[in-house]
PDB file of N, CA and C in Angstrom:
ATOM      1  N   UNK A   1      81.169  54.067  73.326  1.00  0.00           N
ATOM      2  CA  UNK A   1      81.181  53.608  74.704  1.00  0.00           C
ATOM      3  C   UNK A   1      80.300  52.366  74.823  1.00  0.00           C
ATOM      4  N   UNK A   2      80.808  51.151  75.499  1.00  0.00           N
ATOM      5  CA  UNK A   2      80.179  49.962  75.577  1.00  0.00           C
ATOM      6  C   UNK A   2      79.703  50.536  76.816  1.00  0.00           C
ATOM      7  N   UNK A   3      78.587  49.909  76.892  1.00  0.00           N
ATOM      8  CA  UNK A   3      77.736  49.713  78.445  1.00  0.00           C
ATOM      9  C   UNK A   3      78.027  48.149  79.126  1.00  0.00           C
ATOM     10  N   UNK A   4      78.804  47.685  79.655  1.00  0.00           N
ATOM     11  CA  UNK A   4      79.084  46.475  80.395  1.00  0.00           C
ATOM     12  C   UNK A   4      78.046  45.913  81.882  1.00  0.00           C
ATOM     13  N   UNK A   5      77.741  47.206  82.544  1.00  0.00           N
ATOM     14  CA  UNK A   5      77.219  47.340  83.680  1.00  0.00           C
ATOM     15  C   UNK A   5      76.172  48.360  83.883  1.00  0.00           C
ATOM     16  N   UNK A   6      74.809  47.994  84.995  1.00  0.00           N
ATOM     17  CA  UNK A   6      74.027  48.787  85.404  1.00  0.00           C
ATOM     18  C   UNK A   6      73.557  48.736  86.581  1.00  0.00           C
ATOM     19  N   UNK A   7      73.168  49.968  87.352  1.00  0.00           N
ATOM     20  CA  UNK A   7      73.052  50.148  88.629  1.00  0.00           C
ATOM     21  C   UNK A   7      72.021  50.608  88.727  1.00  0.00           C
ATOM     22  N   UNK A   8      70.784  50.713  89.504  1.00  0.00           N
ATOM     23  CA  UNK A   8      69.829  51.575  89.688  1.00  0.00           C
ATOM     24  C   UNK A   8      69.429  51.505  90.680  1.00  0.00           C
ATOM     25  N   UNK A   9      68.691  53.141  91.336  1.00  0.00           N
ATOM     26  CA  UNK A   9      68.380  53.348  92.840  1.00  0.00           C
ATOM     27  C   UNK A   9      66.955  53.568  92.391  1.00  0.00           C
ATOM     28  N   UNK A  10      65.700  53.307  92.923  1.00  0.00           N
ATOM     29  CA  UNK A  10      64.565  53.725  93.155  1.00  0.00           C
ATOM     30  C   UNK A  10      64.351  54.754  94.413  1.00  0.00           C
ATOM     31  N   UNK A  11      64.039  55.683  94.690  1.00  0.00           N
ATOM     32  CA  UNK A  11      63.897  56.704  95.984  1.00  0.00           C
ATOM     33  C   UNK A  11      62.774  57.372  95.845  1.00  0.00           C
ATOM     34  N   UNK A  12      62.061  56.762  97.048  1.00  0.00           N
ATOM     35  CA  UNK A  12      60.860  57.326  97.067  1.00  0.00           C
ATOM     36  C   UNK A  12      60.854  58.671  98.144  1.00  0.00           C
ATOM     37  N   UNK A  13      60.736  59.504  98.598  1.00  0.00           N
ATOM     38  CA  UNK A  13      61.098  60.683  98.646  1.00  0.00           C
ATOM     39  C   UNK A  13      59.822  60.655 100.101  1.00  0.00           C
ATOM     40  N   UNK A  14      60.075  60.570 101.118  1.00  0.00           N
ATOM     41  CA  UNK A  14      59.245  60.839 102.951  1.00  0.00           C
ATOM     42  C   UNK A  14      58.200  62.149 102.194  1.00  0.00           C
ATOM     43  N   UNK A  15      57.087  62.022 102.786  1.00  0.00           N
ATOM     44  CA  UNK A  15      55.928  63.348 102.711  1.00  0.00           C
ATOM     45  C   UNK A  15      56.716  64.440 103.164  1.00  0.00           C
ATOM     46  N   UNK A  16      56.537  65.352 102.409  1.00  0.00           N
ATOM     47  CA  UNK A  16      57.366  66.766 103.379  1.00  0.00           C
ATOM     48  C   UNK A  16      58.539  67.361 102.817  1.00  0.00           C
ATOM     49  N   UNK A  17      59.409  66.049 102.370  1.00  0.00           N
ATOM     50  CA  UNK A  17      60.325  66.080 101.417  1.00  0.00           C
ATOM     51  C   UNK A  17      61.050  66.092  99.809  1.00  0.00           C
ATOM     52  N   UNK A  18      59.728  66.314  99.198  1.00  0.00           N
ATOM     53  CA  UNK A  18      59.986  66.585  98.132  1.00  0.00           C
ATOM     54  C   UNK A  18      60.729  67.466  97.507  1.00  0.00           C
ATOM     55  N   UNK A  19      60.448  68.318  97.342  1.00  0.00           N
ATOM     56  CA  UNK A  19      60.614  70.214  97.551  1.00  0.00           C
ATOM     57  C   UNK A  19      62.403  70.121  97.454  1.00  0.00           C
ATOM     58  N   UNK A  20      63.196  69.642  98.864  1.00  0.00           N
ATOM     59  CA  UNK A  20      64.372  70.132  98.568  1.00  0.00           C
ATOM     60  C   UNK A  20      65.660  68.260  98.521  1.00  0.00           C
ATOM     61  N   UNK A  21      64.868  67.386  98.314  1.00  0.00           N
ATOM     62  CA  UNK A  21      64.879  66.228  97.866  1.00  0.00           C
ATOM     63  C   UNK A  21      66.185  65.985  96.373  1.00  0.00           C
ATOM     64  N   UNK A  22      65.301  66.251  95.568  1.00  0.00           N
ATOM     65  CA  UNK A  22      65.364  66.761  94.123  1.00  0.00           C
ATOM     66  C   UNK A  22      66.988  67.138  93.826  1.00  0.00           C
ATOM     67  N   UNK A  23      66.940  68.321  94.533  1.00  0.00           N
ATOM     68  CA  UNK A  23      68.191  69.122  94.189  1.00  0.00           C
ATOM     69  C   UNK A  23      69.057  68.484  95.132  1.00  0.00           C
ATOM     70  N   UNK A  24      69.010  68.074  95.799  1.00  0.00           N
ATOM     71  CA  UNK A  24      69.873  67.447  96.755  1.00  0.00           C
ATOM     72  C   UNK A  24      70.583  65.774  96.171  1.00  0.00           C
ATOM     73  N   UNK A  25      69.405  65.171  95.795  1.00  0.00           N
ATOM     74  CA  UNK A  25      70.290  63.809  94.442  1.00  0.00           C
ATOM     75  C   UNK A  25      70.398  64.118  93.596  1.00  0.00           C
ATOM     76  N   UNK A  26      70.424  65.609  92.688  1.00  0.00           N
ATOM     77  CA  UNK A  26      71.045  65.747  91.459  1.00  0.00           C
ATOM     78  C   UNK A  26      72.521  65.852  92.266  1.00  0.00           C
ATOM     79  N   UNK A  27      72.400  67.109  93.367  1.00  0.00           N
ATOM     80  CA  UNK A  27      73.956  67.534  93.647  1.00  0.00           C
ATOM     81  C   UNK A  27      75.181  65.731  94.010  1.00  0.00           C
ATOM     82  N   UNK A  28      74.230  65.051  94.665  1.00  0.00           N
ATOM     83  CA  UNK A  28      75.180  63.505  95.017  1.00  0.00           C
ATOM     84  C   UNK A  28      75.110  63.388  93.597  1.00  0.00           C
ATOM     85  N   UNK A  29      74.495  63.104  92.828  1.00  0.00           N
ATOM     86  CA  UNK A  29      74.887  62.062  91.751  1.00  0.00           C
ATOM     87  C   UNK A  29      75.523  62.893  90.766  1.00  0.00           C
ATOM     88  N   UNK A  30      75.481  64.263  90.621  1.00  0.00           N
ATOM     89  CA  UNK A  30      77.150  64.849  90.121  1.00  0.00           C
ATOM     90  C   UNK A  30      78.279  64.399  90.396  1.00  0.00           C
ATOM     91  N   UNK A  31      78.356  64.646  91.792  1.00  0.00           N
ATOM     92  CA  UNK A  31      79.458  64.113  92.691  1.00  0.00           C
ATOM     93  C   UNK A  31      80.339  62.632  91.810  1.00  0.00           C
ATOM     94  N   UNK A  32      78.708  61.862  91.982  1.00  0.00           N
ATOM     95  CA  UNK A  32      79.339  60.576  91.942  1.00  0.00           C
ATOM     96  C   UNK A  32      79.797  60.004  89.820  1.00  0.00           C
ATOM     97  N   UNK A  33      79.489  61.321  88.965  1.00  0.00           N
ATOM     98  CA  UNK A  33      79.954  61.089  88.041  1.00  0.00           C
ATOM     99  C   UNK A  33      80.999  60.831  87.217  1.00  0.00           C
ATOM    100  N   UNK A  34      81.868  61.266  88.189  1.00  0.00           N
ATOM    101  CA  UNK A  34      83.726  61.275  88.307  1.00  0.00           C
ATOM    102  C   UNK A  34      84.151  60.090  88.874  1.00  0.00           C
ATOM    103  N   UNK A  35      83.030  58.603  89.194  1.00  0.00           N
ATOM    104  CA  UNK A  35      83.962  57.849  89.868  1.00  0.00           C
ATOM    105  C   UNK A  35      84.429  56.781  88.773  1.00  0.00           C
ATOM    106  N   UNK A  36      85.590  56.050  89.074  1.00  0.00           N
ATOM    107  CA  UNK A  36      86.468  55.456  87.762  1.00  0.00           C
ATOM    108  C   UNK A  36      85.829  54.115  87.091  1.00  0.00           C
ATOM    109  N   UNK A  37      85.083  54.639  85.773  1.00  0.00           N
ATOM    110  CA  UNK A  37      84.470  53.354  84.706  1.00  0.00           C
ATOM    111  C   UNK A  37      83.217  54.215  84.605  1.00  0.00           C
ATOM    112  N   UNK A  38      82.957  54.840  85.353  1.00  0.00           N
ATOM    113  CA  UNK A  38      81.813  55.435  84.856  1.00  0.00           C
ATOM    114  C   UNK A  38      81.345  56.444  83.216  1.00  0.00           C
ATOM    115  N   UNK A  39      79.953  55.350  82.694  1.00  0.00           N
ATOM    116  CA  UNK A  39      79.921  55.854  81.691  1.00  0.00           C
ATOM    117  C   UNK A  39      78.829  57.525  81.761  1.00  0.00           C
ATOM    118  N   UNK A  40      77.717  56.937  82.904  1.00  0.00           N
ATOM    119  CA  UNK A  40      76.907  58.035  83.248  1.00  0.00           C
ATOM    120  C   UNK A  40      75.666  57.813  84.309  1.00  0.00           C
ATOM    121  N   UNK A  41      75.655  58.815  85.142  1.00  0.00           N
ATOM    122  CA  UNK A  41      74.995  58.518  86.008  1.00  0.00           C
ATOM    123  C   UNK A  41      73.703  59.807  86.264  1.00  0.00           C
ATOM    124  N   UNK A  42      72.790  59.292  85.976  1.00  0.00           N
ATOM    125  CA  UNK A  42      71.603  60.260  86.019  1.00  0.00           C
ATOM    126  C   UNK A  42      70.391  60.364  87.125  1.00  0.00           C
ATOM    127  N   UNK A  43      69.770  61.494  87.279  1.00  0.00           N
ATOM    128  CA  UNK A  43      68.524  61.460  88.509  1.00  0.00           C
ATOM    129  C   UNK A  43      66.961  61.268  86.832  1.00  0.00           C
ATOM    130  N   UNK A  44      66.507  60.643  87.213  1.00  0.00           N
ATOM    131  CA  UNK A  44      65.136  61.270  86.451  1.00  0.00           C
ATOM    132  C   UNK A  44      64.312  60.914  87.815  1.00  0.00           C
ATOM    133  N   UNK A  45      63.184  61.811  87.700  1.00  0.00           N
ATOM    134  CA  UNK A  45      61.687  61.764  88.118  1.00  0.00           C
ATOM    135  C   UNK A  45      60.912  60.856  87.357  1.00  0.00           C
ATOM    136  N   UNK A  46      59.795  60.683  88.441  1.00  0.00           N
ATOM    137  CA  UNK A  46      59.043  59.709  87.649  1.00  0.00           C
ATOM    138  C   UNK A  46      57.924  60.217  86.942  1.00  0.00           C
ATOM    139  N   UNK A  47      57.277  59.641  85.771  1.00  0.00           N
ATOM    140  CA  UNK A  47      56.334  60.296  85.295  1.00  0.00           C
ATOM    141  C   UNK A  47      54.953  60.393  85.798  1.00  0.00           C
ATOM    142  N   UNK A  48      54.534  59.232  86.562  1.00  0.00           N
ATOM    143  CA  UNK A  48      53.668  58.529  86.966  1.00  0.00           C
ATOM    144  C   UNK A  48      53.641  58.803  88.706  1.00  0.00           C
ATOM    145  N   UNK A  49      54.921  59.040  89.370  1.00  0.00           N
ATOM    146  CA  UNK A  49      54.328  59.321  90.919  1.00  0.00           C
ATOM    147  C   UNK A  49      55.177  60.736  91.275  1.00  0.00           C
ATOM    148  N   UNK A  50      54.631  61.371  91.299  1.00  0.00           N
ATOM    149  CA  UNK A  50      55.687  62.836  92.078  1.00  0.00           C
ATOM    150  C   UNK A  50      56.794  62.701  92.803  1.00  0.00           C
ATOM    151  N   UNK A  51      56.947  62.308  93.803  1.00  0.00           N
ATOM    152  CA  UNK A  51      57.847  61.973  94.885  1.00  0.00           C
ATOM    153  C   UNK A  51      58.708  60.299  94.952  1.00  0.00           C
ATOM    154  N   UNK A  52      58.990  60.470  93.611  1.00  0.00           N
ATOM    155  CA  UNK A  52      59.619  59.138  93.072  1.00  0.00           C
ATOM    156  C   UNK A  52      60.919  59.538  91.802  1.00  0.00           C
ATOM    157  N   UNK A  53      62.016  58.772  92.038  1.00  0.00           N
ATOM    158  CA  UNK A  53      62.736  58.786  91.202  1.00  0.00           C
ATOM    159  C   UNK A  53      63.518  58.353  90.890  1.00  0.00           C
ATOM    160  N   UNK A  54      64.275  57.740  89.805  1.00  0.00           N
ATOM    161  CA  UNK A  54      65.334  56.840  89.364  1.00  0.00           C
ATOM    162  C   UNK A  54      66.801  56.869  89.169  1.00  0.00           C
ATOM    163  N   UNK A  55      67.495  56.281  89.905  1.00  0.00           N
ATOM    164  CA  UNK A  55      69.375  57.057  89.949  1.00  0.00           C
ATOM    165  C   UNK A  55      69.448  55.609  88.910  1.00  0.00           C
ATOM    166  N   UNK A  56      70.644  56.004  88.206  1.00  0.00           N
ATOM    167  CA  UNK A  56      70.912  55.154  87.023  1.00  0.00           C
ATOM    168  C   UNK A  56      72.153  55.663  86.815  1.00  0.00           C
ATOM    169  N   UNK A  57      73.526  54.302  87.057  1.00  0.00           N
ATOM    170  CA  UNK A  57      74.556  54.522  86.865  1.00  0.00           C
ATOM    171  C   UNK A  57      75.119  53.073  85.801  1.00  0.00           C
ATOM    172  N   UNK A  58      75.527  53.779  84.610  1.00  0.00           N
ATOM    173  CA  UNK A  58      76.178  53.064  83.381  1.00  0.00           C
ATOM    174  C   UNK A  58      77.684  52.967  83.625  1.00  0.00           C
ATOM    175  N   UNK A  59      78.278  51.468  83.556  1.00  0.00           N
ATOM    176  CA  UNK A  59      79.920  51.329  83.751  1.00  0.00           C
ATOM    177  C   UNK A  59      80.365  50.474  82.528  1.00  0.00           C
ATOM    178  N   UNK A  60      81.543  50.826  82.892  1.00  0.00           N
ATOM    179  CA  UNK A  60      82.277  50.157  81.522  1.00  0.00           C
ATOM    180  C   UNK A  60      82.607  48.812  81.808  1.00  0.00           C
ATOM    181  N   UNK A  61      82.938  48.197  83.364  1.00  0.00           N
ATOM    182  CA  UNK A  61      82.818  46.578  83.165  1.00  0.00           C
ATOM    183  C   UNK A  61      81.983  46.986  84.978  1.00  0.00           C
ATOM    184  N   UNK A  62      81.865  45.212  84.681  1.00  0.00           N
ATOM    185  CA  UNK A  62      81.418  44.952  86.466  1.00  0.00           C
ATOM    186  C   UNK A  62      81.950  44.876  87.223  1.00  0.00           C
ATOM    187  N   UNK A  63      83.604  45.225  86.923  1.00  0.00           N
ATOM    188  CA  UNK A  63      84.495  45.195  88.109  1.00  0.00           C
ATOM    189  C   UNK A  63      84.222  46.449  88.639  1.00  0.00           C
ATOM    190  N   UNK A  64      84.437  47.774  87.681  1.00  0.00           N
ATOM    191  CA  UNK A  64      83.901  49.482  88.101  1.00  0.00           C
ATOM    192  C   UNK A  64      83.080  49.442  89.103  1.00  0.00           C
ATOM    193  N   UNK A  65      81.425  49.016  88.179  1.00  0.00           N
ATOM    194  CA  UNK A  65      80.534  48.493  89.276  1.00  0.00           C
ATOM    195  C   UNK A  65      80.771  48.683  90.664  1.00  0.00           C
ATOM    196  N   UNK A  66      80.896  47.193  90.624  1.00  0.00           N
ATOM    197  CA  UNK A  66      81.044  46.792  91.989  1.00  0.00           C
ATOM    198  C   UNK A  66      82.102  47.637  93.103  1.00  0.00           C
ATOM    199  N   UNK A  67      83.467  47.957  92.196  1.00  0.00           N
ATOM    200  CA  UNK A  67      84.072  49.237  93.244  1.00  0.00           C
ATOM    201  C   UNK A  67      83.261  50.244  93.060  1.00  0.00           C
ATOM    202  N   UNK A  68      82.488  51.098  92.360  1.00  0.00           N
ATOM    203  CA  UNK A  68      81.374  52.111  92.813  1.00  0.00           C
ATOM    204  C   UNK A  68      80.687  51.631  94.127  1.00  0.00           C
ATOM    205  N   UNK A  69      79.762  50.738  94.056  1.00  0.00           N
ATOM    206  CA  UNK A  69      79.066  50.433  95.417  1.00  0.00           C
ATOM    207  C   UNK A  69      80.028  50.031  96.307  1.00  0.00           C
ATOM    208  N   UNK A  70      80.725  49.760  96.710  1.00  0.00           N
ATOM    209  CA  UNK A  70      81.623  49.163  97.558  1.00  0.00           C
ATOM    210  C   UNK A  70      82.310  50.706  98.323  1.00  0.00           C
ATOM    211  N   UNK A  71      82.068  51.720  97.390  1.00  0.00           N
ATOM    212  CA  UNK A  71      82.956  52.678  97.841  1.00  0.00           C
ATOM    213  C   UNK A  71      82.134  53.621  98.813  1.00  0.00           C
ATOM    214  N   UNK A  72      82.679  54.485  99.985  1.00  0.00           N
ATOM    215  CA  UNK A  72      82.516  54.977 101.030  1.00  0.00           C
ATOM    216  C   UNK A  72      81.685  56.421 100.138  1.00  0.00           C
ATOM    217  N   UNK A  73      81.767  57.123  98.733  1.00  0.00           N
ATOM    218  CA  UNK A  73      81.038  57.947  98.345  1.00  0.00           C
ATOM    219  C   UNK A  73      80.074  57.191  97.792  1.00  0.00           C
ATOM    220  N   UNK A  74      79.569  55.878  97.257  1.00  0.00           N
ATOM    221  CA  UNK A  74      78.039  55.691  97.572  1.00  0.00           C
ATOM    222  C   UNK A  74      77.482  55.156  98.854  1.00  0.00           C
ATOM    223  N   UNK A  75      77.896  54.686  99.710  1.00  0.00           N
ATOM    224  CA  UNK A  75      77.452  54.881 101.409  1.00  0.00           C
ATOM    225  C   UNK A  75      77.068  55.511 101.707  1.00  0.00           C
ATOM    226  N   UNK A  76      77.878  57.164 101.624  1.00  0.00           N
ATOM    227  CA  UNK A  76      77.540  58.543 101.856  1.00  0.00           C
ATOM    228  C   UNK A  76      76.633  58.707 101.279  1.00  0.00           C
ATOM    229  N   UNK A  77      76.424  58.441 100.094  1.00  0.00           N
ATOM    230  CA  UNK A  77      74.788  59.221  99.217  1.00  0.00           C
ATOM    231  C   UNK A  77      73.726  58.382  99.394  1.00  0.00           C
ATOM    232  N   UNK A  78      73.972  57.206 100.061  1.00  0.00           N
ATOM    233  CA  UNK A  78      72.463  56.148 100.322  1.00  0.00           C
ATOM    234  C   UNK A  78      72.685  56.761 102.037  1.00  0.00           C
ATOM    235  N   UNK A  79      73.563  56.829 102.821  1.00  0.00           N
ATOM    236  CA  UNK A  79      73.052  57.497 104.100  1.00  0.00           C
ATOM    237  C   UNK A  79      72.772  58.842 104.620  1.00  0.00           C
ATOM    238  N   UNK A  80      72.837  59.753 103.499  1.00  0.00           N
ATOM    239  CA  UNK A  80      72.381  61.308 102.737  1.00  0.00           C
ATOM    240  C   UNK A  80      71.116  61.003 102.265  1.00  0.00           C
ATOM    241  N   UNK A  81      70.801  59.928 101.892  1.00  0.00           N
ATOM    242  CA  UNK A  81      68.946  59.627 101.281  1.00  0.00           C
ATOM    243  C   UNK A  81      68.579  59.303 102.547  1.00  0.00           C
ATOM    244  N   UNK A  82      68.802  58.664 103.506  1.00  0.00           N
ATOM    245  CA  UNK A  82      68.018  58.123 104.232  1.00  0.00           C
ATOM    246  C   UNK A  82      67.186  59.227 105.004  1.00  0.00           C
ATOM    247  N   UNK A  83      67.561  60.416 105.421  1.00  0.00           N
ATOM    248  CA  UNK A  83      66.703  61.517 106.314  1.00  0.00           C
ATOM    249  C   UNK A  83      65.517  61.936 105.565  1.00  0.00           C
ATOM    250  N   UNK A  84      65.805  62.147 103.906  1.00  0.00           N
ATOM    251  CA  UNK A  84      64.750  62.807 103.473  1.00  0.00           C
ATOM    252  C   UNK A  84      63.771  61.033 102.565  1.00  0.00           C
ATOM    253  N   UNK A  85      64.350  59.918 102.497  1.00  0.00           N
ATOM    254  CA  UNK A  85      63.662  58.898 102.050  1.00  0.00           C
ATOM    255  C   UNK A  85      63.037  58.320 102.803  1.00  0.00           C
ATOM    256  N   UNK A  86      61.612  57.982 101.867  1.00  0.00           N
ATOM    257  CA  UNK A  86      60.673  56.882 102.482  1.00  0.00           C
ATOM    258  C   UNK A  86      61.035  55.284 102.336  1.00  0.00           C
ATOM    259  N   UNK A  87      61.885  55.370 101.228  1.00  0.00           N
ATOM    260  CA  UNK A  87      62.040  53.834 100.516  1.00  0.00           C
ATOM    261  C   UNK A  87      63.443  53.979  99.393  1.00  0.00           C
ATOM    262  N   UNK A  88      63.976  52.763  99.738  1.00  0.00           N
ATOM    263  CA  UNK A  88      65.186  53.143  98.477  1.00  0.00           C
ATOM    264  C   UNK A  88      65.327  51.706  97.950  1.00  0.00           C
ATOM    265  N   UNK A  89      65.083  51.268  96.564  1.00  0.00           N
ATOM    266  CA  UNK A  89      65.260  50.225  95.747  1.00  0.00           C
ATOM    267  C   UNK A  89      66.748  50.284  95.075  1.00  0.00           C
ATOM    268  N   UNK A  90      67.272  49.194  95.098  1.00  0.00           N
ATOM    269  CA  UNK A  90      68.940  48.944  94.531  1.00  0.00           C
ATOM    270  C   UNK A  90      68.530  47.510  93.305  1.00  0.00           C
ATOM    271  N   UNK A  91      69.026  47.914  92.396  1.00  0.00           N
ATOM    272  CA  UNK A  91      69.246  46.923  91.809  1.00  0.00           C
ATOM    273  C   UNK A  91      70.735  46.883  90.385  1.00  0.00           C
ATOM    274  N   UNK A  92      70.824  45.497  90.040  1.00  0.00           N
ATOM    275  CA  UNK A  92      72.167  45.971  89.377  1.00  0.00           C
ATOM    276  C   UNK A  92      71.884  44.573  88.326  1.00  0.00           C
ATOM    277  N   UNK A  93      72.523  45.101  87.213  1.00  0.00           N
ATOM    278  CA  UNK A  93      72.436  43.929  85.898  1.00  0.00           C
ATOM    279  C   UNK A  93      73.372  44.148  85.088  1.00  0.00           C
ATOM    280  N   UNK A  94      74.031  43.053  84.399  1.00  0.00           N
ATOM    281  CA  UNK A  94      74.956  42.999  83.126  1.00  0.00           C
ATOM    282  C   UNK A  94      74.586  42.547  81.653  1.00  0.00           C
ATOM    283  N   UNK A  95      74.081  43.495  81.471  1.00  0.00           N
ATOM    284  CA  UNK A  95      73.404  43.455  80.147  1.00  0.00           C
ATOM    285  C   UNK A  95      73.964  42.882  79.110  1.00  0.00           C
ATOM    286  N   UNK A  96      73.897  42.270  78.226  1.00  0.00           N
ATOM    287  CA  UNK A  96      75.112  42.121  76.542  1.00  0.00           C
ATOM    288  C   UNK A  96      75.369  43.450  76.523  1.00  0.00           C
ATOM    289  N   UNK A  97      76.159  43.398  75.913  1.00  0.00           N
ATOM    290  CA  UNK A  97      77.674  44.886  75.914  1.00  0.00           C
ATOM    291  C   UNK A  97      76.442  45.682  74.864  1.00  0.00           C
ATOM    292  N   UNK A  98      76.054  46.651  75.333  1.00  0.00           N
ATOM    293  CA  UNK A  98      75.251  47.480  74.355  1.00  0.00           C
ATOM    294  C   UNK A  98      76.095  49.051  74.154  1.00  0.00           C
ATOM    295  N   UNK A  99      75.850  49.512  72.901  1.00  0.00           N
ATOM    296  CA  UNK A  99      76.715  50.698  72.788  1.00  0.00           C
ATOM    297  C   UNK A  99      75.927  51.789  73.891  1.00  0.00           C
ATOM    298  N   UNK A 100      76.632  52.789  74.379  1.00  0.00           N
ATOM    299  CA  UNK A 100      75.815  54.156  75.553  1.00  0.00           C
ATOM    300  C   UNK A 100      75.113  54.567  74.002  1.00  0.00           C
ATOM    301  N   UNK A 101      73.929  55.016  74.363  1.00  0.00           N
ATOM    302  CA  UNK A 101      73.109  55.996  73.245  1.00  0.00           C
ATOM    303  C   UNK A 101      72.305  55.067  71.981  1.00  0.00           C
ATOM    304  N   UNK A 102      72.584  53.880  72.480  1.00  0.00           N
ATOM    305  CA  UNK A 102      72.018  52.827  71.386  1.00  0.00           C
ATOM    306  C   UNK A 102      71.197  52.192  72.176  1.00  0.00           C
ATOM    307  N   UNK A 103      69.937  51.719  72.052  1.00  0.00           N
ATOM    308  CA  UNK A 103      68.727  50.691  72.618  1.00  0.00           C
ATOM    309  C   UNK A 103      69.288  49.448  72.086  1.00  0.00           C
ATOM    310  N   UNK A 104      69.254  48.538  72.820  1.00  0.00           N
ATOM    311  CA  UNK A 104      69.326  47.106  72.476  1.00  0.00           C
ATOM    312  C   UNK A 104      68.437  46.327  71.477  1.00  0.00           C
TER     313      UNK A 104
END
């Protein structure tokens, strides 16, 4: 699997909301693992702040991409973060074609 494309959410998680936070962007970003080009899309925590964590979605080109964000099921899961988020970081890059499971 080439990696063509990358997406990432930063979510910092409102006081109060930690607790049922968590399980709530693993369940969206299941969801959103089935959408078309997708190589993989993961939640990690952070190591360094509790109530912090990283969505990371791998595509096969930047056209996928861009129809992922464009589409009405990531709307839904950034306006599903917003009740329990303090802060949400987006960012997106096209890396040289690196193999999935290989470091550059």
């Amino acid at each position: 699997m080439t990696i063509h494309a990358v997406n990432t959410l930063e979510i910092k998680a409102a006081a109060g909301f930690e607790g049922s936070f968590h399980s709530h962007l693993v369940e969206l970003v299941t969801a959103l693992k089935g959408s078309p080009g997708c190589l993989s899309y993961d939640v990690t925590r952070s190591s360094q702040q509790e109530n912090v964590w990283l969505v990371t979605g791998l595509w096969t080109s930047e056209t996928a991409m861009q129809q992922h964000i464009c589409s009405q099921d990531f709307g839904l899961m950034i306006w599903s973060l917003g009740c329990g988020a303090f802060s949400v970081r987006f960012a997106c890059f096209l890396p040289n074609a690196v193999e999935a499971g290989h470091g550059a």
